[in-house]
C-alpha atoms as a PDB file:
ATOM      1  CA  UNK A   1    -205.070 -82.418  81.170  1.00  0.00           C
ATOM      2  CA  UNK A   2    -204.223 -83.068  84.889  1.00  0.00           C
ATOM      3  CA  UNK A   3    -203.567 -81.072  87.618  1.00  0.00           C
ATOM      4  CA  UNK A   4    -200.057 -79.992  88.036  1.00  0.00           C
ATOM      5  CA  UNK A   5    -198.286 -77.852  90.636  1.00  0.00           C
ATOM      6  CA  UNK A   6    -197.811 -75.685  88.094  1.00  0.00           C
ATOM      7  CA  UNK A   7    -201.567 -75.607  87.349  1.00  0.00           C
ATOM      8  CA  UNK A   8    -202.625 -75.428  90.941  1.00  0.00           C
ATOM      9  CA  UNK A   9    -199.761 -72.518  91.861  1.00  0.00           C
ATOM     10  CA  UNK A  10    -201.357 -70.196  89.393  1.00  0.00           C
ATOM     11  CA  UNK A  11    -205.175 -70.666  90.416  1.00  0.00           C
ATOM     12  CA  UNK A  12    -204.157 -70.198  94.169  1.00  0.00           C
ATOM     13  CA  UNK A  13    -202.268 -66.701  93.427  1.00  0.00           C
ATOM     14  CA  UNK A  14    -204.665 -65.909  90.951  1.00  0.00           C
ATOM     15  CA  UNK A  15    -207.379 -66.369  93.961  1.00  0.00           C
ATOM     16  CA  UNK A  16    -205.147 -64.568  96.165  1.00  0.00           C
ATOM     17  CA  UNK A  17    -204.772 -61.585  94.280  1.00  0.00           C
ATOM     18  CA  UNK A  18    -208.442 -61.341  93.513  1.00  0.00           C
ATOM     19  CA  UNK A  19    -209.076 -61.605  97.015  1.00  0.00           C
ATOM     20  CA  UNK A  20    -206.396 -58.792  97.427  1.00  0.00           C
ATOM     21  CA  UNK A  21    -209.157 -56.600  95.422  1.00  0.00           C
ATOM     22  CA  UNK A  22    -212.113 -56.950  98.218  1.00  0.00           C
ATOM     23  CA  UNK A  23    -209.884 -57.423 101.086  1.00  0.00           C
ATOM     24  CA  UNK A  24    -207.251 -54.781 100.488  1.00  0.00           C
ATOM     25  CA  UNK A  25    -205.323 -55.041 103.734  1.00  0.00           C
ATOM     26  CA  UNK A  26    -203.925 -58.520 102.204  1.00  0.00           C
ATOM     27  CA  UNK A  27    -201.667 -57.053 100.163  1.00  0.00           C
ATOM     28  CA  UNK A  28    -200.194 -54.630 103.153  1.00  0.00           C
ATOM     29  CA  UNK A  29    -200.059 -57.615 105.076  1.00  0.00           C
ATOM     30  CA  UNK A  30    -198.698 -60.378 102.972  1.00  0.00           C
ATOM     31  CA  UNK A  31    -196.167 -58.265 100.773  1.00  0.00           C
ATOM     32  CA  UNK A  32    -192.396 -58.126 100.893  1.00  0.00           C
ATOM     33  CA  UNK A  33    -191.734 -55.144 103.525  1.00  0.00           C
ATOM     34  CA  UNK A  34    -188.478 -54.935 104.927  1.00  0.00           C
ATOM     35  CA  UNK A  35    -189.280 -53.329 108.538  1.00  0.00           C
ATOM     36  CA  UNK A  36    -192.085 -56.088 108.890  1.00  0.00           C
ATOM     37  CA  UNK A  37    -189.413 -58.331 108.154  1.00  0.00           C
ATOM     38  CA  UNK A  38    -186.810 -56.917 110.711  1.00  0.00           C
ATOM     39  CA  UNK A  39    -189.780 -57.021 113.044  1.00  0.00           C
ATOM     40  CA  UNK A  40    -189.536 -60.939 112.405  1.00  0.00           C
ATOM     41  CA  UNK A  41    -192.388 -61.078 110.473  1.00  0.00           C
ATOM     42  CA  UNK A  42    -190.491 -64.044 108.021  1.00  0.00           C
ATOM     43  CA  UNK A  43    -193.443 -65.118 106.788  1.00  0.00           C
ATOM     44  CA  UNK A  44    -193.348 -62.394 104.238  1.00  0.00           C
ATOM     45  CA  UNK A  45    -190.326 -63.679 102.363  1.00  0.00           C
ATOM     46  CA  UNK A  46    -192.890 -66.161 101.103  1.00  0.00           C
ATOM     47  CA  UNK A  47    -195.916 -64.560 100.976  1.00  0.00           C
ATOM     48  CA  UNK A  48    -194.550 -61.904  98.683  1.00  0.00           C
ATOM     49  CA  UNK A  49    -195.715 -64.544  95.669  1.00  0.00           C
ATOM     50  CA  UNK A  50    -199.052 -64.334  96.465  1.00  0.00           C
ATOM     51  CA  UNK A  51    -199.785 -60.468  95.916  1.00  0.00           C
ATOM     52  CA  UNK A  52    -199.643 -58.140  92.629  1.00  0.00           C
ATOM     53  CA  UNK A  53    -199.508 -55.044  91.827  1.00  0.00           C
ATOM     54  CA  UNK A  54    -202.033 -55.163  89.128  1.00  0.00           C
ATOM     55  CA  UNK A  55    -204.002 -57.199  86.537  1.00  0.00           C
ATOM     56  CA  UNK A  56    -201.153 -56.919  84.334  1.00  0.00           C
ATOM     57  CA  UNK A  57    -198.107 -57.859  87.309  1.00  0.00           C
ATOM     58  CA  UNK A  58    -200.524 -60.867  87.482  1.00  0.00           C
ATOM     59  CA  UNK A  59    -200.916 -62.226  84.118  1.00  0.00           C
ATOM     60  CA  UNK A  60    -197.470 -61.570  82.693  1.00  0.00           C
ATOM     61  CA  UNK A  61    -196.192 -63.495  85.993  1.00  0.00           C
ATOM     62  CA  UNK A  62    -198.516 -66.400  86.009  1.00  0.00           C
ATOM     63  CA  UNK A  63    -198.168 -66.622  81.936  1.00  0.00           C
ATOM     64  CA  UNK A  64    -194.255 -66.696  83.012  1.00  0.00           C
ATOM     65  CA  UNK A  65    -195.011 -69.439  85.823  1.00  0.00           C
ATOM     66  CA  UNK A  66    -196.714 -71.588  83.031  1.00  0.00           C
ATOM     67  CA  UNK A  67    -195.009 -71.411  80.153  1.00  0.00           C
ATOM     68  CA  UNK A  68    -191.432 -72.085  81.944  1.00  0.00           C
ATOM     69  CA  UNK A  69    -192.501 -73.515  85.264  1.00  0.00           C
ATOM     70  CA  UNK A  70    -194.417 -76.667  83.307  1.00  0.00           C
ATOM     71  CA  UNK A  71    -191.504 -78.637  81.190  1.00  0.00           C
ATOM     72  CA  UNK A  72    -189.153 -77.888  84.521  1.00  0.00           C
ATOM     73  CA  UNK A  73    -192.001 -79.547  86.429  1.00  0.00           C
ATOM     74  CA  UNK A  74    -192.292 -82.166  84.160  1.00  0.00           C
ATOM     75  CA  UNK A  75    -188.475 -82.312  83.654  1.00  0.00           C
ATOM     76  CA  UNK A  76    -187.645 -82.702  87.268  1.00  0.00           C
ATOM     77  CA  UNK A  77    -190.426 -83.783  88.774  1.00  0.00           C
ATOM     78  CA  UNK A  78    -192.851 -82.300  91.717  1.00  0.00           C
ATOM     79  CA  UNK A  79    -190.710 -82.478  94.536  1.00  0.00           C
ATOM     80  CA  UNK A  80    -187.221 -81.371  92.940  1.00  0.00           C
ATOM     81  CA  UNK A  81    -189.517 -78.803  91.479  1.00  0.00           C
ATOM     82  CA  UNK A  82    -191.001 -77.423  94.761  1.00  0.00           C
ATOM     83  CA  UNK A  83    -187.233 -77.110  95.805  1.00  0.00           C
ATOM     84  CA  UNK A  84    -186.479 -74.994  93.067  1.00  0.00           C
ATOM     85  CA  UNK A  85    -189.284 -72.463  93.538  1.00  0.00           C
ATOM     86  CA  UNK A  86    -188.886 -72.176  97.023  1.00  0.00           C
ATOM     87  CA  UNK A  87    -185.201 -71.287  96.990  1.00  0.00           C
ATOM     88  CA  UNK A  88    -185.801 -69.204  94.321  1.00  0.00           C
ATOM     89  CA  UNK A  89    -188.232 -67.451  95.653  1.00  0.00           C
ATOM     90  CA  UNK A  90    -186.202 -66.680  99.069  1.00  0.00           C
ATOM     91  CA  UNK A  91    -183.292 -65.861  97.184  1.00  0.00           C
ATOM     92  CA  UNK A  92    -184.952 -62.814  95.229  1.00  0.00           C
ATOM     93  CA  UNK A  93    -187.076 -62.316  98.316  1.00  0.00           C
ATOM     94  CA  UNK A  94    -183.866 -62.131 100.220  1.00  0.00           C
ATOM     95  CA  UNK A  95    -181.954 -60.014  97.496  1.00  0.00           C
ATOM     96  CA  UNK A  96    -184.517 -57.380  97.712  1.00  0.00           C
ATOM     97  CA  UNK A  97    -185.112 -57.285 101.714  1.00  0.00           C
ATOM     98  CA  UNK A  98    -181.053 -57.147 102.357  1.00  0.00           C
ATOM     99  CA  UNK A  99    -180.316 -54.556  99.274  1.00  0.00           C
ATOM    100  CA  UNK A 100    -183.697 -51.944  99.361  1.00  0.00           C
ATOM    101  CA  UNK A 101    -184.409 -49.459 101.683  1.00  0.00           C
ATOM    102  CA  UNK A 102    -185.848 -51.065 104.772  1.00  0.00           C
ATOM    103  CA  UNK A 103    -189.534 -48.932 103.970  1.00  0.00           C
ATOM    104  CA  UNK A 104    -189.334 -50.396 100.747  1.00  0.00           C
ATOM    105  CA  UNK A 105    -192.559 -52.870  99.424  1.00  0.00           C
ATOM    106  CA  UNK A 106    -192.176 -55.160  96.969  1.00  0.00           C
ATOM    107  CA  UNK A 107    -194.941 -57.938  95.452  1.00  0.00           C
ATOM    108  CA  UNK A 108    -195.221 -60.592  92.847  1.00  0.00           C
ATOM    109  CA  UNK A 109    -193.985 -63.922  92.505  1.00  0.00           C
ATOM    110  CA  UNK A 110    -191.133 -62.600  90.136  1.00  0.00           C
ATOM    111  CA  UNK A 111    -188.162 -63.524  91.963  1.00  0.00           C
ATOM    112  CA  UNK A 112    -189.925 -67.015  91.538  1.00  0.00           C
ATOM    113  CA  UNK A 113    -190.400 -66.816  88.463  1.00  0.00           C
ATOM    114  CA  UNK A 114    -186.660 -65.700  87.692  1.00  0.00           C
ATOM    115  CA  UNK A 115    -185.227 -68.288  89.818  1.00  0.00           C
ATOM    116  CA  UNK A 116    -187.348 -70.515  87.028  1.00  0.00           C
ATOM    117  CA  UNK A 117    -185.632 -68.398  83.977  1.00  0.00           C
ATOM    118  CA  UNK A 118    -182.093 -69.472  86.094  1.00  0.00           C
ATOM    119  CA  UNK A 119    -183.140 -73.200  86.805  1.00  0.00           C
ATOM    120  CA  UNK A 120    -183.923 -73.258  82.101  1.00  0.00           C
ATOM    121  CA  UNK A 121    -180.535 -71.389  81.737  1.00  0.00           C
ATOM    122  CA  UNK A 122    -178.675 -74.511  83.861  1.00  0.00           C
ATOM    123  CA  UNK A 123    -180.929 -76.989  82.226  1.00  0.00           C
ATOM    124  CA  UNK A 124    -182.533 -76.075  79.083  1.00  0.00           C
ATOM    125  CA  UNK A 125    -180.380 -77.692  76.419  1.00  0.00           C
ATOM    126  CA  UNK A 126    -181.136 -80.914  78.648  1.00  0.00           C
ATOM    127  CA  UNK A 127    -185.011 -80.393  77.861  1.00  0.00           C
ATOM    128  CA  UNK A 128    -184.824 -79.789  74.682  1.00  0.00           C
ATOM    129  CA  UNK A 129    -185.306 -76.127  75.232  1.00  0.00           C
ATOM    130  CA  UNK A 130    -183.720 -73.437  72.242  1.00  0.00           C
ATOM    131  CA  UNK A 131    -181.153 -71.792  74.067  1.00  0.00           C
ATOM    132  CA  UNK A 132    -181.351 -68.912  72.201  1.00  0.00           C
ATOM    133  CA  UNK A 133    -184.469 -67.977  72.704  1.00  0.00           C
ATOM    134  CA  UNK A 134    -184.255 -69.167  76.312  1.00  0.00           C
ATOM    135  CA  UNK A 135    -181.354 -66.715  76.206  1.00  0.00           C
ATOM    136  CA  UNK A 136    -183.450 -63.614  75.009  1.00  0.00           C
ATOM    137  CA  UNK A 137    -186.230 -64.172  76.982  1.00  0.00           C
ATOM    138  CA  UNK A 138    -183.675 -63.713  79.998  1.00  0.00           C
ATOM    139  CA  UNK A 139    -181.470 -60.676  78.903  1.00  0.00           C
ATOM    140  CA  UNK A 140    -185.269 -58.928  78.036  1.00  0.00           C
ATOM    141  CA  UNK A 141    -186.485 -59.535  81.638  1.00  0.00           C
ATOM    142  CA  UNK A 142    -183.531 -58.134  83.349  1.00  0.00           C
ATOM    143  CA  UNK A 143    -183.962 -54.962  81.179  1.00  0.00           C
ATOM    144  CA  UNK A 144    -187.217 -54.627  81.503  1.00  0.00           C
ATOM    145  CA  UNK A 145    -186.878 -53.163  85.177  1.00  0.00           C
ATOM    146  CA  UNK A 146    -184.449 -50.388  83.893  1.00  0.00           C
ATOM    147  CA  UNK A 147    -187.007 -49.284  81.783  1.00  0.00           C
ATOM    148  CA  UNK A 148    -189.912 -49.340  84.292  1.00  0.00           C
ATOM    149  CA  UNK A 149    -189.603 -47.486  87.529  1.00  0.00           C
ATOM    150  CA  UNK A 150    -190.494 -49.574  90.471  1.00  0.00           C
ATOM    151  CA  UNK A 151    -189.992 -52.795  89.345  1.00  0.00           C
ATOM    152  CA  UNK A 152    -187.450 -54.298  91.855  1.00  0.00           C
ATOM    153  CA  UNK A 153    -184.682 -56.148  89.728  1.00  0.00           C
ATOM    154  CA  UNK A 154    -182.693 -57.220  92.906  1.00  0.00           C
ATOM    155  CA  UNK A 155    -185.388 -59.813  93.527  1.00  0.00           C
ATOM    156  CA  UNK A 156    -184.835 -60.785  89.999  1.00  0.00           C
ATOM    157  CA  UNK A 157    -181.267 -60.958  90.136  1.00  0.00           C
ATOM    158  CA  UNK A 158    -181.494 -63.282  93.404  1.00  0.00           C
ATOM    159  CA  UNK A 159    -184.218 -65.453  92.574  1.00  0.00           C
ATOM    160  CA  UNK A 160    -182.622 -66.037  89.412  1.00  0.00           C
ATOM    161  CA  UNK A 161    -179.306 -66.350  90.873  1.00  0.00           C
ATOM    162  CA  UNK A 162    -181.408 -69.234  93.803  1.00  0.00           C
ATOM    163  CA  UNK A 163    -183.090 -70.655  91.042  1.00  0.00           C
ATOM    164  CA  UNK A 164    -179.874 -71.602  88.857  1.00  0.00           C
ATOM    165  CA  UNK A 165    -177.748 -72.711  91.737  1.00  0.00           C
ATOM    166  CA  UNK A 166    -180.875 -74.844  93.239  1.00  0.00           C
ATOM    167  CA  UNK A 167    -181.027 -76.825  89.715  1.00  0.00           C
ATOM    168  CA  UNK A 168    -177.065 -77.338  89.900  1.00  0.00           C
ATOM    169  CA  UNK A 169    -178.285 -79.163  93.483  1.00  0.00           C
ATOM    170  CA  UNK A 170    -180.859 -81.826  91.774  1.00  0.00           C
ATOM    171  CA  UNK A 171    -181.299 -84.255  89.311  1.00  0.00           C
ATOM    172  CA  UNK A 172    -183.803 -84.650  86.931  1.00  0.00           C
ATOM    173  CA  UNK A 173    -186.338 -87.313  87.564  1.00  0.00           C
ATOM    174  CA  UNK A 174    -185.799 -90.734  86.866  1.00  0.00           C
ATOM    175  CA  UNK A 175    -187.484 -91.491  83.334  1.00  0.00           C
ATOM    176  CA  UNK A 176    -189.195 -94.905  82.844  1.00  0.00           C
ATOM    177  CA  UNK A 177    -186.361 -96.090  80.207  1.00  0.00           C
ATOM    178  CA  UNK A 178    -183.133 -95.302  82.196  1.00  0.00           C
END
């Protein structure tokens, strides 16, 4: 099988995050905290992805990034695809740094991976994708953080909201019969 972005995007956070584990001030320093960010530390917007808050933040987001990022990958290509994570991923970054507390800290590639749940909700039926399902999978993950303290749905809510409106921006990739 080759190497997608996809692919490599979950091996690199992966390696992050177990690096997190022996170097522990990586997480302080590359996670979503909105004074560091006032401070003009942008970086962290970005860097947010590449930190967990557990084994099990990890694998549910990187089984996420997989299952969904691949067909849109495939579907739009690398470079339409890159767009769509990184706007995604500043959206929710940027939902959660404008509407927490400015003490707040948040991790996880999730607004990422919602702004991929938005980007199958504007294109799914066009892949092929069972819009029903698609559906579900959706309304579940923006319930989920009602029922789980701490789990910062405004980074959901604007990465999914980037990740839609970026795939309303792009076209799919040129296939070879068109």
């Amino acid at each position: 099988m080759p190497q997608t972005l996809t692919r490599s995007l979950i091996f690199f956070i992966s390696g992050c995050f177990l690096l997190s584990l022996v170097q522990p001030n990586l997480q302080s320093d590359l996670a979503l905290y909105g004074l560091a960010v006032s401070d003009g530390q942008y970086y962290r917007l970005l860097t947010v992805a590449l930190v967990h808050g557990g084994w099990l933040h990890l694998i549910f987001n990187m089984l996420a990034l997989f299952s969904i990022g691949t067909p849109i990958e495939n579907f739009y290509g690398k470079n339409k695809y890159i767009f769509i994570l990184l706007t995604s991923l500043t959206s929710g970054s940027l939902a959660s740094y404008l509407f927490n507390p400015l003490n707040t800290f948040a991790v996880g590639a999730s607004g990422m991976i919602f702004g991929l749940f938005g980007a199958l909700a504007v294109t799914g039926k066009r892949m092929g994708a069972n819009l029903k399902e698609a559906g579900s999978l959706i309304a579940v993950n923006l319930v989920i953080p009602f029922l789980i303290p701490g789990i910062d749905w405004k980074a959901h809510l604007g990465g999914l909201v980037g990740g839609a409106i970026a795939t309303l921006l792009i076209k799919p990739k040129k296939r070879a019969w068109e």
